[in-house]
N, C-alpha and C. Protein backbone atom coordinates (compact mmCIF):
# COMPACT_ATOMS: atom_id res chain seq x y z
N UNK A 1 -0.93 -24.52 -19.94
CA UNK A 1 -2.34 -24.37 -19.65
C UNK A 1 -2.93 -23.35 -20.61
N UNK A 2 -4.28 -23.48 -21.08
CA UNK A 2 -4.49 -22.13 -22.01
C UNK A 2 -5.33 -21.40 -21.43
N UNK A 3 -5.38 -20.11 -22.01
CA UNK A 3 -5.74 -18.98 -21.82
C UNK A 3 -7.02 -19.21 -21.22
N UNK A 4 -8.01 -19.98 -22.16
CA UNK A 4 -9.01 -19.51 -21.90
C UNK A 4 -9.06 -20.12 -20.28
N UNK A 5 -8.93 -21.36 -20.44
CA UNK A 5 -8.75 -22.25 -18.60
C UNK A 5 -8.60 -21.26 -17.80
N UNK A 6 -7.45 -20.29 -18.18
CA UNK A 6 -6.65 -19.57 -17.16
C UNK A 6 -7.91 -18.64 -16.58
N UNK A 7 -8.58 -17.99 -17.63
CA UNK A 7 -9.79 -16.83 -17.32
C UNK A 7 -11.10 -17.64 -16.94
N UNK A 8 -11.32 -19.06 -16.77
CA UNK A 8 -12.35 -19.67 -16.20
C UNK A 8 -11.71 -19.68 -14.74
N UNK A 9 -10.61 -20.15 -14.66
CA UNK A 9 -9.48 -20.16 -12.99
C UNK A 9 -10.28 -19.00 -12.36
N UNK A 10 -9.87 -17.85 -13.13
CA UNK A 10 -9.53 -16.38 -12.93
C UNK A 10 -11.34 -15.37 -12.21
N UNK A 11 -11.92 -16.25 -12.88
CA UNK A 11 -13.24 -15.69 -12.54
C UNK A 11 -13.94 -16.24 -11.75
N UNK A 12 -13.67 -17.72 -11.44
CA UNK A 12 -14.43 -18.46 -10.31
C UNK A 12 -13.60 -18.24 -9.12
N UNK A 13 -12.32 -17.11 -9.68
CA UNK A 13 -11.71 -17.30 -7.89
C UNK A 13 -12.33 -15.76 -7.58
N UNK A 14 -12.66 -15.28 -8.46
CA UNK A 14 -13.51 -13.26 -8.34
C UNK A 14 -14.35 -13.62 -7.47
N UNK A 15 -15.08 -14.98 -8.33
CA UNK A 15 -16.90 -14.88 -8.23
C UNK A 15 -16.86 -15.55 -6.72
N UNK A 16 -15.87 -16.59 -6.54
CA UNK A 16 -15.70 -17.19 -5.08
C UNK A 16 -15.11 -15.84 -3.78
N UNK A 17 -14.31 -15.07 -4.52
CA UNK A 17 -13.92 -14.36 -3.10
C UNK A 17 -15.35 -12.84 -3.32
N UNK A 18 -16.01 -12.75 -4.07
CA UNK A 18 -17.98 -11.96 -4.04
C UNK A 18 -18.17 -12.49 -2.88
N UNK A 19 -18.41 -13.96 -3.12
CA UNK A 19 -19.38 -14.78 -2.36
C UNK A 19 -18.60 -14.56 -0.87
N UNK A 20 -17.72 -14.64 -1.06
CA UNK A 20 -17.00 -14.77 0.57
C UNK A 20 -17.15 -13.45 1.24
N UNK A 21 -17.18 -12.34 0.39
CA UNK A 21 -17.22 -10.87 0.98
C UNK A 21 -18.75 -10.86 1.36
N UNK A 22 -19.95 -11.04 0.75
CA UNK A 22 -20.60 -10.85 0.74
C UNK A 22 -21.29 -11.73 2.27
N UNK A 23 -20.88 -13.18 2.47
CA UNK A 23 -20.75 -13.54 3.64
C UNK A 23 -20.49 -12.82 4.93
N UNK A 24 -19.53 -12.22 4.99
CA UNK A 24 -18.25 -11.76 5.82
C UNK A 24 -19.08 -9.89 6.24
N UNK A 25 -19.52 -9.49 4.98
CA UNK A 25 -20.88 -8.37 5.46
C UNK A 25 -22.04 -8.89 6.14
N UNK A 26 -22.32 -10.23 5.52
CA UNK A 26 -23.60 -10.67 6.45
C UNK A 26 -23.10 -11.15 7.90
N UNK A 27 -21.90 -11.41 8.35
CA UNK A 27 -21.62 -11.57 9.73
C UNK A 27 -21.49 -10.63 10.11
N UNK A 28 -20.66 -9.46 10.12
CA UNK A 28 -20.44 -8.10 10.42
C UNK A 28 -21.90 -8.00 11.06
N UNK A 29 -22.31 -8.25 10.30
CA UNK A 29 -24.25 -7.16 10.70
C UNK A 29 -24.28 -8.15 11.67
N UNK A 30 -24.90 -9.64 11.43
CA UNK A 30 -24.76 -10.39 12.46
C UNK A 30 -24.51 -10.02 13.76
N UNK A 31 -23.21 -9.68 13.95
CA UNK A 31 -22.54 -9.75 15.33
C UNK A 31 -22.83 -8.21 15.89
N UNK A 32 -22.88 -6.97 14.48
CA UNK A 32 -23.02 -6.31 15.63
C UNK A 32 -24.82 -5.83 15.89
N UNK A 33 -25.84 -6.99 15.15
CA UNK A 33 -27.10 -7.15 15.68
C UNK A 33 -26.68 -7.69 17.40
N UNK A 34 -26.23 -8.81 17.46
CA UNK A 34 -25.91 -9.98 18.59
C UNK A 34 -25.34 -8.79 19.53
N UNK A 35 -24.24 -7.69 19.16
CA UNK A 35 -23.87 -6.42 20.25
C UNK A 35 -24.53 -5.42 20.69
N UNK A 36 -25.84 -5.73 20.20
CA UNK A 36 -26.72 -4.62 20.20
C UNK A 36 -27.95 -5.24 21.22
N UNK A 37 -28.34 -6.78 21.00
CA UNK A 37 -29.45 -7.27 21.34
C UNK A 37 -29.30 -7.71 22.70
N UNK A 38 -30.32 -7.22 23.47
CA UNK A 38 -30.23 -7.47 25.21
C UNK A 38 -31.16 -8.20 25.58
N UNK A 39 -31.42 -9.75 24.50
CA UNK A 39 -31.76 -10.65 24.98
C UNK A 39 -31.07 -11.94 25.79
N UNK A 40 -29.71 -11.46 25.70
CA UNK A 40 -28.81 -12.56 26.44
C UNK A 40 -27.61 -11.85 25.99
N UNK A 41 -26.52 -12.93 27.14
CA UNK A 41 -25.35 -12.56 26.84
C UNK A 41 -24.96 -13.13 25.42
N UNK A 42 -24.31 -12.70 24.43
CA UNK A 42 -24.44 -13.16 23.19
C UNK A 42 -22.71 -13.05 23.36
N UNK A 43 -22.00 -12.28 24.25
CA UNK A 43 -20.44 -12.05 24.07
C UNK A 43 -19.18 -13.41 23.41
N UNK A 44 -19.63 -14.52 24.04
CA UNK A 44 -18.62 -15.54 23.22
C UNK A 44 -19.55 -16.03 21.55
N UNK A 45 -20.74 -15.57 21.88
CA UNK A 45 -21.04 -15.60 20.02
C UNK A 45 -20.38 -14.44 18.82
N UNK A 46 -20.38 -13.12 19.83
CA UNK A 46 -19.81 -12.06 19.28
C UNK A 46 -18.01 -12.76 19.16
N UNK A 47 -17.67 -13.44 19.66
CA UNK A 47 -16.03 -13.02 20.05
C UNK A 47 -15.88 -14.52 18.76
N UNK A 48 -16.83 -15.50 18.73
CA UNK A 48 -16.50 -16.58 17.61
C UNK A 48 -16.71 -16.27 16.09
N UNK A 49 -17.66 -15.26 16.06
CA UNK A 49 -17.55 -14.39 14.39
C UNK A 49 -16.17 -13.68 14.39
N UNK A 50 -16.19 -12.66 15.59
CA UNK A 50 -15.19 -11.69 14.89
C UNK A 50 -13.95 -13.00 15.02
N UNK A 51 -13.68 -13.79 15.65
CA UNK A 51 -12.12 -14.77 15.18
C UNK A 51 -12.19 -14.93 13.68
N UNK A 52 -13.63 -15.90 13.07
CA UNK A 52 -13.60 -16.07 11.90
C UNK A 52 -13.69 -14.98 10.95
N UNK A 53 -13.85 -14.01 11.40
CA UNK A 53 -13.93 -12.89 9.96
C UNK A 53 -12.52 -12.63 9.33
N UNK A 54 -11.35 -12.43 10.54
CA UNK A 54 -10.34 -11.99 10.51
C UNK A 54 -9.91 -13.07 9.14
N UNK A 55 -10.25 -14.28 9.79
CA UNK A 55 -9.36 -15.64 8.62
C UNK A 55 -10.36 -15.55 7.38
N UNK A 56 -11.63 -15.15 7.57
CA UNK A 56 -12.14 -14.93 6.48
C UNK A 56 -11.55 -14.09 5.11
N UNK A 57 -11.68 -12.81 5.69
CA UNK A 57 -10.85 -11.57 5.07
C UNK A 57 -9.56 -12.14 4.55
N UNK A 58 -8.70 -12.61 5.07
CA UNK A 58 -7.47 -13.38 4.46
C UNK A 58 -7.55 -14.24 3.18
N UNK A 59 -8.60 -14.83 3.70
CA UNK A 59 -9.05 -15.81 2.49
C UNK A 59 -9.13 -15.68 1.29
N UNK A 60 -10.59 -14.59 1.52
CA UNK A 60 -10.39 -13.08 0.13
C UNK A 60 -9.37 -12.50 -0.23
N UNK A 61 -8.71 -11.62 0.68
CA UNK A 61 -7.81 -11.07 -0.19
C UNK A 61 -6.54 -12.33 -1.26
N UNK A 62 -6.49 -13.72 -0.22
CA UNK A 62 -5.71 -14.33 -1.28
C UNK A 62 -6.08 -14.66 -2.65
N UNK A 63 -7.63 -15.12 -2.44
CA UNK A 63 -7.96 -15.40 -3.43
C UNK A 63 -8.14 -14.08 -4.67
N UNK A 64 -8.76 -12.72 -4.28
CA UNK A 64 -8.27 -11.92 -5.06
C UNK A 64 -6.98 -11.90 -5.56
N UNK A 65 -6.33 -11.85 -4.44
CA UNK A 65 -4.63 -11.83 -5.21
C UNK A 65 -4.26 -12.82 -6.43
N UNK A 66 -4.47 -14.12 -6.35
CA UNK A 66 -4.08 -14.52 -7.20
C UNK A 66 -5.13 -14.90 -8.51
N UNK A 67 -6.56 -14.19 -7.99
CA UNK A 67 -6.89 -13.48 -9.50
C UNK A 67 -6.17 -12.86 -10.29
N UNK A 68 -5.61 -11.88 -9.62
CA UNK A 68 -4.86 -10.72 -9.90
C UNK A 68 -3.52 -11.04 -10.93
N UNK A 69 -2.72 -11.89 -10.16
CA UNK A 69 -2.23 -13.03 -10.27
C UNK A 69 -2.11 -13.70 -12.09
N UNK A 70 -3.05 -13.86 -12.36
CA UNK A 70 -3.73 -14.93 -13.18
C UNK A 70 -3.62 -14.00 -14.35
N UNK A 71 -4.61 -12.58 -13.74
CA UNK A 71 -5.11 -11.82 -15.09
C UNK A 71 -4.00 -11.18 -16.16
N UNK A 72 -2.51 -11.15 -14.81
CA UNK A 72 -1.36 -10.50 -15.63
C UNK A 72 -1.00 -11.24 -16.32
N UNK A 73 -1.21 -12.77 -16.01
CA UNK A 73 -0.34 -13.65 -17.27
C UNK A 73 -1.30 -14.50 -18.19
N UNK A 74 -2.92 -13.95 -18.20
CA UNK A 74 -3.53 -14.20 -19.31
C UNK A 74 -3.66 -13.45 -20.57
């Protein structure tokens, strides 16, 4: 595979796990708006973000990783 491929790989998996962090802050706030707001019980909306953040965060760090990954053997 060449180099350069490798650093197009390498940056759409950066620019993809941005996008995912940057998500993953906008739920954070989300949920703890939804823990804050005493217009309803919002508790199984709160409890279905925080499940997905956890697998979120995973996501990212893999995909960082094997940026990481990438950059040592470009």
């Amino acid at each position: 595979m060449q180099i350069e491929r490798l650093d197009n790989i390498q940056h759409d998996l950066e620019d993809t796990a941005a996008h995912l962090d940057a998500l993953s802050r906008m739920l954070r706030g989300h949920a703890l708006y939804l823990r804050h707001s005493r217009l309803a019980d919002n508790s199984a909306d709160i409890a279905f973000i925080e499940r997905h953040l956890s697998g979120l965060d995973l996501s990212i760090s893999d995909l960082r990783g094997v940026a990481r990954n990438i950059a040592k053997v470009a």
